[in-house]
Protein backbone atom coordinates (compact mmCIF):
# COMPACT_ATOMS: atom_id res chain seq x y z
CA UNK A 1 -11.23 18.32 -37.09
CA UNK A 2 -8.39 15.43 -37.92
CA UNK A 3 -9.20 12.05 -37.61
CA UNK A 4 -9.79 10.18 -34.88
CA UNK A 5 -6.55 7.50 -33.88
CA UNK A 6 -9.23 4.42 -34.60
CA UNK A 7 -10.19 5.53 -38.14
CA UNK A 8 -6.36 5.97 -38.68
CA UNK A 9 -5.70 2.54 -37.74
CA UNK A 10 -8.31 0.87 -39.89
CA UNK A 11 -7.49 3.01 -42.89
CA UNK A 12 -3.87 1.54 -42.78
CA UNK A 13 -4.74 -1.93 -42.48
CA UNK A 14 -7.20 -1.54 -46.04
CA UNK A 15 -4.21 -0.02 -47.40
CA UNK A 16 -2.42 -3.17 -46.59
CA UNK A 17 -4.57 -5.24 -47.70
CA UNK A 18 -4.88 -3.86 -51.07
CA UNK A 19 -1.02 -3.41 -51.44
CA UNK A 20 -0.70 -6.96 -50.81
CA UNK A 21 -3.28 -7.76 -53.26
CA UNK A 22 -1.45 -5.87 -56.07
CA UNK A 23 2.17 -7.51 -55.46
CA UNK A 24 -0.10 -11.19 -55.27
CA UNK A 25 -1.23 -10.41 -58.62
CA UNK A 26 1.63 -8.96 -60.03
CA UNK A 27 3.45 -11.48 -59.13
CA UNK A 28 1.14 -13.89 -61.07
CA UNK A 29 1.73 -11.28 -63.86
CA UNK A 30 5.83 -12.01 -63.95
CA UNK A 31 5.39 -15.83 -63.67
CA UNK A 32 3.23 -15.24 -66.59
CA UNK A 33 6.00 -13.58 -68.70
CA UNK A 34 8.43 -16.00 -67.62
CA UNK A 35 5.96 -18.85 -68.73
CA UNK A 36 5.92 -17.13 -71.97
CA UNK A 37 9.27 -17.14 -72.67
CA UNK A 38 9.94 -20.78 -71.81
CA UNK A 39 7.32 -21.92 -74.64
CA UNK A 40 9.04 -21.83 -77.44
CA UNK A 41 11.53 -24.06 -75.36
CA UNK A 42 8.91 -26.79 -74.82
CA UNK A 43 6.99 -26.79 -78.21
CA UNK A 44 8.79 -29.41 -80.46
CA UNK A 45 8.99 -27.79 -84.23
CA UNK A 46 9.89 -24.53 -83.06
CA UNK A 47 13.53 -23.61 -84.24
CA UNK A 48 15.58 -20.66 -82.81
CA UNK A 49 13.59 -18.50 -85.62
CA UNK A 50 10.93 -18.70 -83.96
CA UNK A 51 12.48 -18.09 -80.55
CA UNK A 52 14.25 -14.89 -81.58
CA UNK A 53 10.95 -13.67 -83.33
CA UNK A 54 9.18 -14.10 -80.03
CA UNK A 55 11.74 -12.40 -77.95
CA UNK A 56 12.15 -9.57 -80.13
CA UNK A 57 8.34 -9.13 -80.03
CA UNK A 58 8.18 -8.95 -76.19
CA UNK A 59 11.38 -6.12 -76.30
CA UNK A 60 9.61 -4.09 -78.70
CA UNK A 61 6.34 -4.41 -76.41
CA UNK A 62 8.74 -3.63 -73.88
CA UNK A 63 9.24 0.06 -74.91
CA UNK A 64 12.55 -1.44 -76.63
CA UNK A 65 13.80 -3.03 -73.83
CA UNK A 66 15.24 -6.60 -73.02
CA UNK A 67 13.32 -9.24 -71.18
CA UNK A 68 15.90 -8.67 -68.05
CA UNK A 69 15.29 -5.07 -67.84
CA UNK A 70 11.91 -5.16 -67.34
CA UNK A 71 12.45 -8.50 -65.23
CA UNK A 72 14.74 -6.38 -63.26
CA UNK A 73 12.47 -2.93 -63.13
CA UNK A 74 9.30 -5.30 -61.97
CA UNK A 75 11.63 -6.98 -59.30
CA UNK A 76 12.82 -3.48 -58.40
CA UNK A 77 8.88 -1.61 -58.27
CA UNK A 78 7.83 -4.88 -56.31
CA UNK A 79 11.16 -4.36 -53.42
CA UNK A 80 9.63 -1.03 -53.68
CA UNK A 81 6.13 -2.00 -52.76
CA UNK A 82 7.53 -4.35 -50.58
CA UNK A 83 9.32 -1.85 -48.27
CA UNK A 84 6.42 0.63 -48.54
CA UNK A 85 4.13 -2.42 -46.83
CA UNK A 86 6.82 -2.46 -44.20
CA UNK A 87 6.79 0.85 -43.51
CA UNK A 88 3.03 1.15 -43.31
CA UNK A 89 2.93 -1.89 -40.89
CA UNK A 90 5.29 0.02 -38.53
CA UNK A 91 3.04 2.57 -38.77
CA UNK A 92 -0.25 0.48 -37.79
CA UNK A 93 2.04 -0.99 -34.87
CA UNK A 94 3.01 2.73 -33.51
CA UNK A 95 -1.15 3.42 -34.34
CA UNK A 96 -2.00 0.57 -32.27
CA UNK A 97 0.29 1.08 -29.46
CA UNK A 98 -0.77 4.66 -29.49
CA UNK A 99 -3.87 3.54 -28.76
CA UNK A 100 -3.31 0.83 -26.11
CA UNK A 101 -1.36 3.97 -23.98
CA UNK A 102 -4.10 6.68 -24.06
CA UNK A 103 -6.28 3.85 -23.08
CA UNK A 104 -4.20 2.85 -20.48
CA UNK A 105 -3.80 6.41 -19.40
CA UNK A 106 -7.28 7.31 -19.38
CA UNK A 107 -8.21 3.90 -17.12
CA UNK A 108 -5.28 5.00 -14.96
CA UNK A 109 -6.73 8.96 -14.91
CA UNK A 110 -10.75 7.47 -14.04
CA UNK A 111 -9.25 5.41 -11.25
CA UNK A 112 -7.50 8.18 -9.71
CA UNK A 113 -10.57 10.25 -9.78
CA UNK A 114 -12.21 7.71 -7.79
CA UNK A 115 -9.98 7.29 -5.69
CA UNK A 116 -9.91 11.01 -4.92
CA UNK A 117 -13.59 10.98 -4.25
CA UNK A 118 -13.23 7.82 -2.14
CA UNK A 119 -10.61 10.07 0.31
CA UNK A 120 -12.54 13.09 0.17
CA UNK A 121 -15.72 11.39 1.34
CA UNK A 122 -13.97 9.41 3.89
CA UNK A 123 -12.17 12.67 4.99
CA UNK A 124 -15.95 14.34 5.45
CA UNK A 125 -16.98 11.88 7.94
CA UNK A 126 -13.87 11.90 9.79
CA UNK A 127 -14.40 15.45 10.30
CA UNK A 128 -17.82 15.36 11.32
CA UNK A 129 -17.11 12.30 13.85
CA UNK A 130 -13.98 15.11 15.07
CA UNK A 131 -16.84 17.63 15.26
CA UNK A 132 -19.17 15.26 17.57
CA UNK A 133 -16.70 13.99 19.36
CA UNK A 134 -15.13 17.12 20.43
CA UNK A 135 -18.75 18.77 21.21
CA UNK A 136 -19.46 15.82 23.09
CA UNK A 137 -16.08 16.64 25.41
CA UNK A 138 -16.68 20.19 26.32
CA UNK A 139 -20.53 19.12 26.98
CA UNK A 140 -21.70 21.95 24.71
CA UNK A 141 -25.04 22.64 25.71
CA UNK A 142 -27.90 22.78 23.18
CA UNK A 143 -28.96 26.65 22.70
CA UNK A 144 -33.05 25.77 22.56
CA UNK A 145 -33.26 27.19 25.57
CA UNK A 146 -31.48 30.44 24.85
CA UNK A 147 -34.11 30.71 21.50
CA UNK A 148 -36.89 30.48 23.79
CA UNK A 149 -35.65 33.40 26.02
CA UNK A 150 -34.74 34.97 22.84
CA UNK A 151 -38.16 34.90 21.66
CA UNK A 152 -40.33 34.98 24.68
CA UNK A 153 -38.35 36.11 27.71
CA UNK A 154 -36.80 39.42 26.88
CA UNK A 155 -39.90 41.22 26.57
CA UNK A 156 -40.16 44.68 28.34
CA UNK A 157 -41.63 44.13 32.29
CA UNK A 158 -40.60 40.33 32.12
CA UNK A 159 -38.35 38.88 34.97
CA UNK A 160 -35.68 37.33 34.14
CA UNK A 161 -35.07 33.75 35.64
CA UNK A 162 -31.73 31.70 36.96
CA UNK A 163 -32.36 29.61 33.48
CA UNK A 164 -32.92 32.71 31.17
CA UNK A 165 -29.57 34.24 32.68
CA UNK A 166 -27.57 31.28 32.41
CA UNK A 167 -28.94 30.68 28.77
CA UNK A 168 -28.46 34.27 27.47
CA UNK A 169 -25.25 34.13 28.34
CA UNK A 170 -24.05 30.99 26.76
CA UNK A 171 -25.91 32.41 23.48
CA UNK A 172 -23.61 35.06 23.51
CA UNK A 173 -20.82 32.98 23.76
CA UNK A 174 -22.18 30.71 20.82
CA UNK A 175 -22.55 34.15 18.62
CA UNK A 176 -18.75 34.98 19.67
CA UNK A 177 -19.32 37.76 21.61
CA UNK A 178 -16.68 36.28 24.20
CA UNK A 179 -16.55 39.39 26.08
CA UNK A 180 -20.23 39.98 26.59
CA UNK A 181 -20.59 36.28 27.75
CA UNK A 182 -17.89 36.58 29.75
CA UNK A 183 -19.97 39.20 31.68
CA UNK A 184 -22.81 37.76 31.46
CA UNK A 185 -21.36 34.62 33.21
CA UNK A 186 -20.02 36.56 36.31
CA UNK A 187 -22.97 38.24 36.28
CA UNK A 188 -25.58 34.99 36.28
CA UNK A 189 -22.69 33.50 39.00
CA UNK A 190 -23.24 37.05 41.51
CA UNK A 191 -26.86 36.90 41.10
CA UNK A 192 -27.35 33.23 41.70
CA UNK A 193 -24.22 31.70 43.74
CA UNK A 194 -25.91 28.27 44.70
CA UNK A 195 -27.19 27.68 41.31
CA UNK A 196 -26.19 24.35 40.30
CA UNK A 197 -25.06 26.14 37.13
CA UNK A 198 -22.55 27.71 38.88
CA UNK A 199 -19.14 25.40 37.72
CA UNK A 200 -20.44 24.95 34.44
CA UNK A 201 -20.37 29.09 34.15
CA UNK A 202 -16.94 29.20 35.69
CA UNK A 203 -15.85 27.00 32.56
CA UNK A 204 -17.16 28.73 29.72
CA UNK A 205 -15.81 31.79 31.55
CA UNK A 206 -12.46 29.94 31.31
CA UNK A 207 -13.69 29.08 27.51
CA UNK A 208 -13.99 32.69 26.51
CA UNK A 209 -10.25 33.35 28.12
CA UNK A 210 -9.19 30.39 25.88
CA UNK A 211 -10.29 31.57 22.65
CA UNK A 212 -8.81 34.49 22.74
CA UNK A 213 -5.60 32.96 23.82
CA UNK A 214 -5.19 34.21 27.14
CA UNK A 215 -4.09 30.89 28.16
CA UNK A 216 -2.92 32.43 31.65
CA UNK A 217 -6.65 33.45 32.66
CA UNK A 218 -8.36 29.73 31.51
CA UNK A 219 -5.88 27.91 33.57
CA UNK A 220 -6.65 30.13 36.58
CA UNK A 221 -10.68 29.52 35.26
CA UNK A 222 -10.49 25.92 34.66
CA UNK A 223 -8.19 25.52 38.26
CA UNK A 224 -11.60 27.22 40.13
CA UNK A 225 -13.34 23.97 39.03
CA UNK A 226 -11.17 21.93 40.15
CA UNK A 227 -10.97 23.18 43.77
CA UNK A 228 -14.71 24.25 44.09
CA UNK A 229 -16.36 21.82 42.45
CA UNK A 230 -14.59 18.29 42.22
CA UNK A 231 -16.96 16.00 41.93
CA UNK A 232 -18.82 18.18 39.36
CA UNK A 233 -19.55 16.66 35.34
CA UNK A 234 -17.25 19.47 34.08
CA UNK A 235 -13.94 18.05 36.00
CA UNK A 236 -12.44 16.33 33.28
CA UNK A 237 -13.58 18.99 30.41
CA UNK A 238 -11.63 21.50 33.28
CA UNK A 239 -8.24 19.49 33.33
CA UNK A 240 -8.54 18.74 29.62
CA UNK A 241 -8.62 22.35 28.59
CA UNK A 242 -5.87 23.23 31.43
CA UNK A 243 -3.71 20.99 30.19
CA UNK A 244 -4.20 22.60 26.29
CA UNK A 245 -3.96 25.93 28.15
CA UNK A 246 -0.36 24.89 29.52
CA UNK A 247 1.37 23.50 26.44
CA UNK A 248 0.08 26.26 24.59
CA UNK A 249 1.57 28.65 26.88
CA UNK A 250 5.05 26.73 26.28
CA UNK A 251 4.86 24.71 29.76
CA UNK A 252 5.01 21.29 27.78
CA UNK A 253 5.91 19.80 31.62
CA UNK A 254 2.75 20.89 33.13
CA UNK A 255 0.78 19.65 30.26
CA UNK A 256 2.29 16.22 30.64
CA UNK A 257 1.22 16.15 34.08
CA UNK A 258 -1.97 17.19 33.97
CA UNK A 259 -3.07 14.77 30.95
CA UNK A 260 -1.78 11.99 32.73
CA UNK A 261 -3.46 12.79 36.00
CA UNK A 262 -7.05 12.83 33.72
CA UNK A 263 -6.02 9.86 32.20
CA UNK A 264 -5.68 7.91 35.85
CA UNK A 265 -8.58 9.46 37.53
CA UNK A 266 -11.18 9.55 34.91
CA UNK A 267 -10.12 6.65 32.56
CA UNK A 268 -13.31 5.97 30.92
CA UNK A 269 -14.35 9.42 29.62
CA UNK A 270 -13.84 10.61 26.33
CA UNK A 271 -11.64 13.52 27.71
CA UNK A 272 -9.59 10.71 29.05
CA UNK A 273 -9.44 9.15 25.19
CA UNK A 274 -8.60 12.86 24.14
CA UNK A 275 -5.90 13.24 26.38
CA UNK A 276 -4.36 10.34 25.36
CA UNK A 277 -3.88 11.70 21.92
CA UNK A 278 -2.42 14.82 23.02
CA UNK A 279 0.50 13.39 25.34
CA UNK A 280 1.63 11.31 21.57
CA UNK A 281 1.31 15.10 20.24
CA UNK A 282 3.22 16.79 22.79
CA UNK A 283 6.30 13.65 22.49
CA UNK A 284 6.69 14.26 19.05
């Protein structure tokens, strides 16, 4: 495994440091020589003897060569180590700023995550509040009753009762077997036809005709409520759904209509809230 971008960065700045050291005392090394060779310029007695003997003696140390060349080959090795220190704090800048992005970046990556959560949380509850509120506008019934007739009232030599009927068949419908509700909704409306029951059947017959997108049939449904039954609770669920039914079916006019007829009669139900929402749909 390489190294990790921190450990690169502080291993370039000791090589700096100790690059920077050597040219310091180098440097104290060349004003040493140069101090050398003014001495026999400042000592009184000393004749040019003595000055030539001296010089000669630092060219032969020199590997034979003069005072200038070396002068000139230290000057040259410390330009050398000078641009090498340049080049390595380039370096330690590009490390650095390296550094500073994939931090950046990986600030920038946690905060979208959160974000993400954040929406995806918010979206659950909107879709559960969708999910009450739209149970709450059909007035689905609870099915406790239908698992008590499940359990205790289908046993062999048992009558059946108006509340057994009515709930078998909305368990059906609840299981998605449309077409066996449906049947057993006419049937519970033959067998008891002053059951108070009796509108609230009609719609979930219209219900079954909806989900299976026989929008023709629920209107016709849905319509029996409204003529039979108009001051019963499932008026508004009736001319919500019919107006659904309609623009479904392609008759965007009739829709229009009846939304805005719900929305003036029964202004403080939910439907009424729903409908509402589905005339800005239909506009668009």
């Amino acid at each position: 495994m390489g190294c990790r971008l921190p450990d690169i960065v502080s291993c370039l700045n000791f090589y700096y440091d100790y690059m920077a050291s050597f040219i310091k005392h180098f440097m104290t090394i060349k004003t040493a020589i140069v101090h050398i060779l003014l001495i026999p310029f400042i000592l009184s007695g000393c004749g040019a003897l003595g000055v030539n003997n001296r010089l000669t003696a630092l060219e032969q140390s020199g590997g034979g060569k003069s005072i200038q060349e070396q002068l000139a080959e230290q000057q040259a090795l410390i330009d050398d180590l000078q641009k090498e220190i340049q080049t390595l704090r380039g370096r330690i800048q590009e490390a650095e700023n390296s550094l500073k992005q994939k931090t950046k970046k990986l600030e920038e990556s946690d905060s979208r995550i959160q974000s993400q959560f954040s929406r995806l949380d918010n979206e659950t509850n909107s879709n559960k509040e969708r999910i009450d509120y739209l149970e709450h506008y059909i007035n689905i019934e609870t099915s406790e009753k239908s698992g008590l007739f499940e359990q205790s009232g289908n046993s062999a030599g048992k009558e059946v009762t108006e509340t057994d009927a009515y709930a078998l068949a909305k368990q059906k419908f609840e299981r998605g077997d449309l077409q066996g509700a449906r049947e057993a909704f006419k049937e519970f409306i033959e067998k008891y036809p002053n059951s108070e029951q009796i509108d609230n059947a009609i719609f979930w017959i219209g219900e079954t005709y909806f989900h299976e997108k026989w929008y023709e049939k629920a209107i016709l449904e849905y319509q029996k409520i409204l003529d039979q039954y108009p001051k019963g609770n499932k008026v508004p669920a009736a001319l919500l759904k019919q107006g659904i039914s309609f623009f479904l079916h392609g008759d965007k006019t009739s829709a229009t209509l009846i939304m805005k007829e719900l929305i003036e009669k029964y202004p403080e139900t939910s439907e009424s809230k729903i409908a509402a929402k589905k005339l800005n749909e239909f506009n668009k």
